[in-house]
N, C-alpha and C. Protein backbone atom coordinates (compact mmCIF):
# COMPACT_ATOMS: atom_id res chain seq x y z
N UNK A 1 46.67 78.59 108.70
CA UNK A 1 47.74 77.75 109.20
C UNK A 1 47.81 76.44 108.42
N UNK A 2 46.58 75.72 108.12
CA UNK A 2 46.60 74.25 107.42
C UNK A 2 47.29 74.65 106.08
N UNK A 3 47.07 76.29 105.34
CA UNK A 3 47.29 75.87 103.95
C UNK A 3 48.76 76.45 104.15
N UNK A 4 49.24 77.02 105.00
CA UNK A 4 50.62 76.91 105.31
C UNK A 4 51.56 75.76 105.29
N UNK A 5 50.90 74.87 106.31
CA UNK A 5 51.44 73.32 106.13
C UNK A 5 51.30 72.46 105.05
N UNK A 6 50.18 72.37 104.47
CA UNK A 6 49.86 71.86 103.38
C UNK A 6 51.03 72.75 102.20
N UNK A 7 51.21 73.68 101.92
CA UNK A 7 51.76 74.48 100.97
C UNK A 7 53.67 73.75 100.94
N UNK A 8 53.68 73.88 102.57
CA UNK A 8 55.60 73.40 103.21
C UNK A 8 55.27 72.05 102.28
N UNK A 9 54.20 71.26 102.69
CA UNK A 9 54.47 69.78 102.53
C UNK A 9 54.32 69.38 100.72
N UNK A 10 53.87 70.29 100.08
CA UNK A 10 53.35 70.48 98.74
C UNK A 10 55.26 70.86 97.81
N UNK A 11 55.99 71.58 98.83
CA UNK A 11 57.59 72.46 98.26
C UNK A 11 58.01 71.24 98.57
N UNK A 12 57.98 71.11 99.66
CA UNK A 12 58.95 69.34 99.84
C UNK A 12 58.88 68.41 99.46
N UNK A 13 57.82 67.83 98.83
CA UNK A 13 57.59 66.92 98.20
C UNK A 13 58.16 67.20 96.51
N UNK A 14 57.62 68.22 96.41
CA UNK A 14 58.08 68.64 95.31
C UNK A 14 59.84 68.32 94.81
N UNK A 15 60.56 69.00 95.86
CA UNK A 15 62.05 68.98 95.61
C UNK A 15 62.55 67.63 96.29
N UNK A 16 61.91 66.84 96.54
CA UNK A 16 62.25 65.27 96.61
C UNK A 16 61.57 64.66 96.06
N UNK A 17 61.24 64.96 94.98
CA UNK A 17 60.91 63.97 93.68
C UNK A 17 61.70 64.26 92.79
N UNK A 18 62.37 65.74 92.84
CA UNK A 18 62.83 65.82 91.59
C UNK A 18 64.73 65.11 92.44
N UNK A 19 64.89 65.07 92.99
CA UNK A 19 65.95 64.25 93.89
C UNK A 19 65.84 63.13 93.46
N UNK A 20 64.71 62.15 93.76
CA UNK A 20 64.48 60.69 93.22
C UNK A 20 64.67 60.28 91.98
N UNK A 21 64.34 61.66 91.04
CA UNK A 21 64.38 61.38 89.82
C UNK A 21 66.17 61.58 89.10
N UNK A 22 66.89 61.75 89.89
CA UNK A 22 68.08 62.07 89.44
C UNK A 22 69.08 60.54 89.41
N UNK A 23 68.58 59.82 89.69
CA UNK A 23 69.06 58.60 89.41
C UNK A 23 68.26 57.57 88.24
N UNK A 24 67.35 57.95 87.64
CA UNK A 24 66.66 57.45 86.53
C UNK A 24 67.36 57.74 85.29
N UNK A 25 66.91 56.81 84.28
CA UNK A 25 66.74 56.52 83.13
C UNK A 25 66.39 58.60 82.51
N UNK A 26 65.12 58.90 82.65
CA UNK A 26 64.64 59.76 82.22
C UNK A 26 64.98 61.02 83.04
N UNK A 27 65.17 61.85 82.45
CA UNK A 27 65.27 63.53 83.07
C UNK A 27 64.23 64.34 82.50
N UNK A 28 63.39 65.25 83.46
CA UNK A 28 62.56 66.17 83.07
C UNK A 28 63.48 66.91 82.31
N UNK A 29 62.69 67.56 81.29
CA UNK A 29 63.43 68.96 80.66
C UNK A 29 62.54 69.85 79.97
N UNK A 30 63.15 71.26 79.96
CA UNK A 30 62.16 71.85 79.31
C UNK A 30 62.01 72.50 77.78
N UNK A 31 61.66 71.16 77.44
CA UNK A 31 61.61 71.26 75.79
C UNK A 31 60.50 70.61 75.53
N UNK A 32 60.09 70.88 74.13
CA UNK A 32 59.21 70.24 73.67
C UNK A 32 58.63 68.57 73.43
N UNK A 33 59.78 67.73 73.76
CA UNK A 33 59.40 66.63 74.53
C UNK A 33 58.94 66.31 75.38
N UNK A 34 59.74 67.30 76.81
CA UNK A 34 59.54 66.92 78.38
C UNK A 34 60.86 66.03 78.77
N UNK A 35 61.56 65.31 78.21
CA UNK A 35 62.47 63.97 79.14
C UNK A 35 63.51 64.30 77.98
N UNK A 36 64.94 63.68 79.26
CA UNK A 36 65.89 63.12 78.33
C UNK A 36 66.21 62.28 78.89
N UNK A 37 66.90 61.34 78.15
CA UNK A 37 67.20 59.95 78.16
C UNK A 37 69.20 59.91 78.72
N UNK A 38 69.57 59.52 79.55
CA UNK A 38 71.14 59.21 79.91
C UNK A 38 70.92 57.89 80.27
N UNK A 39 71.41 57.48 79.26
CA UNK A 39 71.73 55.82 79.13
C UNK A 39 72.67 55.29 80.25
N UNK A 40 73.68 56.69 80.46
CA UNK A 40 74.68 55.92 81.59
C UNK A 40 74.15 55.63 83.01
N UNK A 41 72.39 56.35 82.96
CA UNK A 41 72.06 55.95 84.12
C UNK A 41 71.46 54.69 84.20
N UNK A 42 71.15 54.00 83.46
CA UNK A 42 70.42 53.18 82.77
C UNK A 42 70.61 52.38 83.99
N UNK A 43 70.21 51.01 84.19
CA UNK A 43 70.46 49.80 84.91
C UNK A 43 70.08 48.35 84.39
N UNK A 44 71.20 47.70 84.58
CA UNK A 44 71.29 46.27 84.07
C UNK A 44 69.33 45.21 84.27
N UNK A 45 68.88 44.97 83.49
CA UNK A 45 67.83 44.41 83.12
C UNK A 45 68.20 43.08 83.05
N UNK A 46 66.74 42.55 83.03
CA UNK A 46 66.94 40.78 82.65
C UNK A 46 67.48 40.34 81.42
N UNK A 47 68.45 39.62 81.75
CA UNK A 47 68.79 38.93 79.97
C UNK A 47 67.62 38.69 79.34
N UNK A 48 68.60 38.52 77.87
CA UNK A 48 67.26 37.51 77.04
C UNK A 48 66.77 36.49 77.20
N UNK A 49 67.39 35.72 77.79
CA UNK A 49 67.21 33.97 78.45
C UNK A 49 66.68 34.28 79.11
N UNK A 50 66.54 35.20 80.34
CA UNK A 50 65.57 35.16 81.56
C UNK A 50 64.00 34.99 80.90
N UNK A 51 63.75 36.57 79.75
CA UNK A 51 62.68 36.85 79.45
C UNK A 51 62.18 35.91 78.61
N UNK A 52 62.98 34.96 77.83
CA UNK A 52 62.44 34.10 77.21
C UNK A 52 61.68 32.87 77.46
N UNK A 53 62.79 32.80 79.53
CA UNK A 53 61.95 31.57 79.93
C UNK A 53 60.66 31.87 80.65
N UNK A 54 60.65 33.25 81.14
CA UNK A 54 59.39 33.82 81.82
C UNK A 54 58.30 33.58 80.64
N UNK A 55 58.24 33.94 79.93
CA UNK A 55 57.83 34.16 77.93
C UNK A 55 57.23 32.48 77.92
N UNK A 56 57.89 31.51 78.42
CA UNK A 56 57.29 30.21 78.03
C UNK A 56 57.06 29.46 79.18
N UNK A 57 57.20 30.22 80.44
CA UNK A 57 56.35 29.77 81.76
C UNK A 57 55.02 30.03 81.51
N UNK A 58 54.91 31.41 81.11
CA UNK A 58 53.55 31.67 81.31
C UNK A 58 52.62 31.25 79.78
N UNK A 59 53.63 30.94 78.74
CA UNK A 59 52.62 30.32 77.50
C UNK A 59 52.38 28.73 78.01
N UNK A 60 52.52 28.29 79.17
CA UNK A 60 52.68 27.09 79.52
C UNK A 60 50.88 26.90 80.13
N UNK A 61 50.73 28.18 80.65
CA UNK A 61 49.08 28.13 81.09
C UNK A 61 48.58 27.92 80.41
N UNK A 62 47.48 27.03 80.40
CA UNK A 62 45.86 27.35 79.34
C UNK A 62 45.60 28.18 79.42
N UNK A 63 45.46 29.24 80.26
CA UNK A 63 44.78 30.75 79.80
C UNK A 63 45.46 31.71 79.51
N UNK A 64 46.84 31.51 79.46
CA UNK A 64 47.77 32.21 78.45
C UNK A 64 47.22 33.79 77.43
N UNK A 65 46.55 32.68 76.35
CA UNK A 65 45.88 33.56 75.13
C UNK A 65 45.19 34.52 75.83
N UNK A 66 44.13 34.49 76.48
CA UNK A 66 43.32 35.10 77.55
C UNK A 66 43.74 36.38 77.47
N UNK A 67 44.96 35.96 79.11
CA UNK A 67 45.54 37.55 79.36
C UNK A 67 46.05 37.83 78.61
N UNK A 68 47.12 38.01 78.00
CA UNK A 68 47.28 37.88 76.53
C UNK A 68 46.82 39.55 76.45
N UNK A 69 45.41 39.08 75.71
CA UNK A 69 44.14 40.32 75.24
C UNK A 69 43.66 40.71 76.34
N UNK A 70 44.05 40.45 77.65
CA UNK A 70 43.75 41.23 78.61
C UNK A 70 42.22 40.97 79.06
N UNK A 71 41.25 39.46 78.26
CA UNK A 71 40.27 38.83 78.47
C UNK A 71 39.81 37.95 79.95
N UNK A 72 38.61 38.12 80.55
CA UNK A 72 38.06 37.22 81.38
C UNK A 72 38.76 35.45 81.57
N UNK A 73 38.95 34.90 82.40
CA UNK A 73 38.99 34.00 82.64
C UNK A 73 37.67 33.20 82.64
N UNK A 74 37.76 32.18 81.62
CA UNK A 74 35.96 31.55 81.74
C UNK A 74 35.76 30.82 82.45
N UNK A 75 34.38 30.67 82.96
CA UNK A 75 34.30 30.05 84.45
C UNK A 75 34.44 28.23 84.47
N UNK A 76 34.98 27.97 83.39
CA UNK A 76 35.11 26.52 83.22
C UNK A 76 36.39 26.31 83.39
N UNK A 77 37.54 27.28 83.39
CA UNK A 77 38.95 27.35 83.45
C UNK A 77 39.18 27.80 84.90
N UNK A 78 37.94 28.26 85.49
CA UNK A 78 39.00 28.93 86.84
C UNK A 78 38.60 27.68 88.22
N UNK A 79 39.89 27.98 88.97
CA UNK A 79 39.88 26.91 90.05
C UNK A 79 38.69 26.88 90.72
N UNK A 80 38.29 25.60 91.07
CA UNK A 80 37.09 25.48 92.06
C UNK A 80 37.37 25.19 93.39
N UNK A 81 36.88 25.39 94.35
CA UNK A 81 36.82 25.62 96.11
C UNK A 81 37.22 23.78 96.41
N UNK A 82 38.33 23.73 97.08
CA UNK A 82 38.17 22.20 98.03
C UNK A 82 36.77 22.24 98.75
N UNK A 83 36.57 23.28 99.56
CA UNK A 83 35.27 22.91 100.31
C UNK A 83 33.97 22.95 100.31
N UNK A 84 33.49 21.77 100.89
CA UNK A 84 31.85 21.61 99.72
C UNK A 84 31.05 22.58 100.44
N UNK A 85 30.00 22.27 99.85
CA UNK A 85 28.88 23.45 100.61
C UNK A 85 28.59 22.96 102.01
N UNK A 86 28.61 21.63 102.24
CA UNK A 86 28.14 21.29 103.78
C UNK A 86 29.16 21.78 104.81
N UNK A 87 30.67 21.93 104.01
CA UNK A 87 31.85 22.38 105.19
C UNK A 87 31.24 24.09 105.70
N UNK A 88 30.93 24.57 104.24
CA UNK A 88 30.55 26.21 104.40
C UNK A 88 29.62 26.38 105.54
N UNK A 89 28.19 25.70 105.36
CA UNK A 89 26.94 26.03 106.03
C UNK A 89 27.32 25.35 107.61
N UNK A 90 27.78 24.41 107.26
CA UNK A 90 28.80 23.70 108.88
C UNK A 90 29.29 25.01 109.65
N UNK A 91 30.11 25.65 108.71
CA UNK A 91 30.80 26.48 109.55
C UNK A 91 29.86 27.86 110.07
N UNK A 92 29.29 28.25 109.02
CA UNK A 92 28.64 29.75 109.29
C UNK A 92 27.61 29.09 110.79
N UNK A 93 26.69 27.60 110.83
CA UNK A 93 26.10 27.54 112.18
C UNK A 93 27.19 27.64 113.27
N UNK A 94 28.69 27.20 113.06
CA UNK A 94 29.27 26.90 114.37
C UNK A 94 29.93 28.41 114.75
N UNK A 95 29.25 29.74 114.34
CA UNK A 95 29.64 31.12 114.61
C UNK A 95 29.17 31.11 115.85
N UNK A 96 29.42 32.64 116.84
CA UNK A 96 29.10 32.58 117.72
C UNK A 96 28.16 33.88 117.11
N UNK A 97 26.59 34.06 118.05
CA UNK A 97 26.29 35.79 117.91
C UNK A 97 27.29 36.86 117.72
N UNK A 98 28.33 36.70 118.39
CA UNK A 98 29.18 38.02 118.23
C UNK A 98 30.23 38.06 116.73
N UNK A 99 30.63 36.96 116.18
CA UNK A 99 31.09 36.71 115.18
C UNK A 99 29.90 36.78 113.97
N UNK A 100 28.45 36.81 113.99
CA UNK A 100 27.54 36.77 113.04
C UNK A 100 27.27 38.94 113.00
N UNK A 101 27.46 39.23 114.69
CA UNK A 101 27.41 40.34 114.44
C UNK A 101 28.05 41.37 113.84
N UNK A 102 29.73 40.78 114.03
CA UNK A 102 30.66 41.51 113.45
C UNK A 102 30.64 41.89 111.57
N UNK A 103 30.52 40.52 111.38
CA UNK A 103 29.83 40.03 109.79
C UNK A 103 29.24 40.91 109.18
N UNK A 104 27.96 40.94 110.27
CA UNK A 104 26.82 41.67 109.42
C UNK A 104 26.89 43.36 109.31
N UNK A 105 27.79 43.49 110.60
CA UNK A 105 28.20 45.20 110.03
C UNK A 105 28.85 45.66 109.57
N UNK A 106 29.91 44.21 108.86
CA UNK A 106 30.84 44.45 107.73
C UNK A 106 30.04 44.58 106.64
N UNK A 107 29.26 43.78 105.92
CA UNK A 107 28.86 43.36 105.07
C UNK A 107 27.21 43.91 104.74
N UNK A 108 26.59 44.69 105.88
CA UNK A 108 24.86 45.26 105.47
C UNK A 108 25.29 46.62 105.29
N UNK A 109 24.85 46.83 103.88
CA UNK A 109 25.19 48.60 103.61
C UNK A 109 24.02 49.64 104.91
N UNK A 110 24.69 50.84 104.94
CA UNK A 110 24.09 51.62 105.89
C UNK A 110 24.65 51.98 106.96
């Protein structure tokens, strides 16, 4: 019975994707590519001005170059916490047992 249902839900999914896909850019096909391209489905994109100013928002960061190469943020560049350590340890004493318990069975593997 499950691989019955599973099988219905496996056909239907199936023939409503290829539904979804009938308003795209790309069409499956069966050729040695796989896709064709109908431009008339195409849809209006960002100008060039948009992308150019997005393009010099984000060269506006210092860590720009970074992502960029898809590189670490170094730990001298990334934001540091408003709150000092005395607000932290302040807070974790003003827990109650049941809030330290909840914690700890989030957070202790096992």
């Amino acid at each position: 019975m499950k691989s019955l249902l599973s099988m219905a839900a496996l056909v239907s999914l199936t023939v409503l994707s290829g539904q979804a896909l009938a308003d795209t850019f790309w069409h499956e096909t069966q050729t040695e590519v796989g896709v064709q391209t109908q431009p008339s489905h195409a849809t209006a994109g960002k100008s060039r001005d948009q992308v150019l100013g997005e393009l010099a928002q984000a060269k506006a960061r210092p860590d720009w170059g970074l992502q960029y190469y898809n590189l670490g943020t170094p730990g001298w560049m990334m934001r540091t916490s408003e709150r000092s350590r005395e607000d932290v340890v302040a807070e974790r004493l003003a827990q109650t047992p049941a809030e330290r318990e909840r914690i700890s069975a989030v957070y202790t593997p096992g």
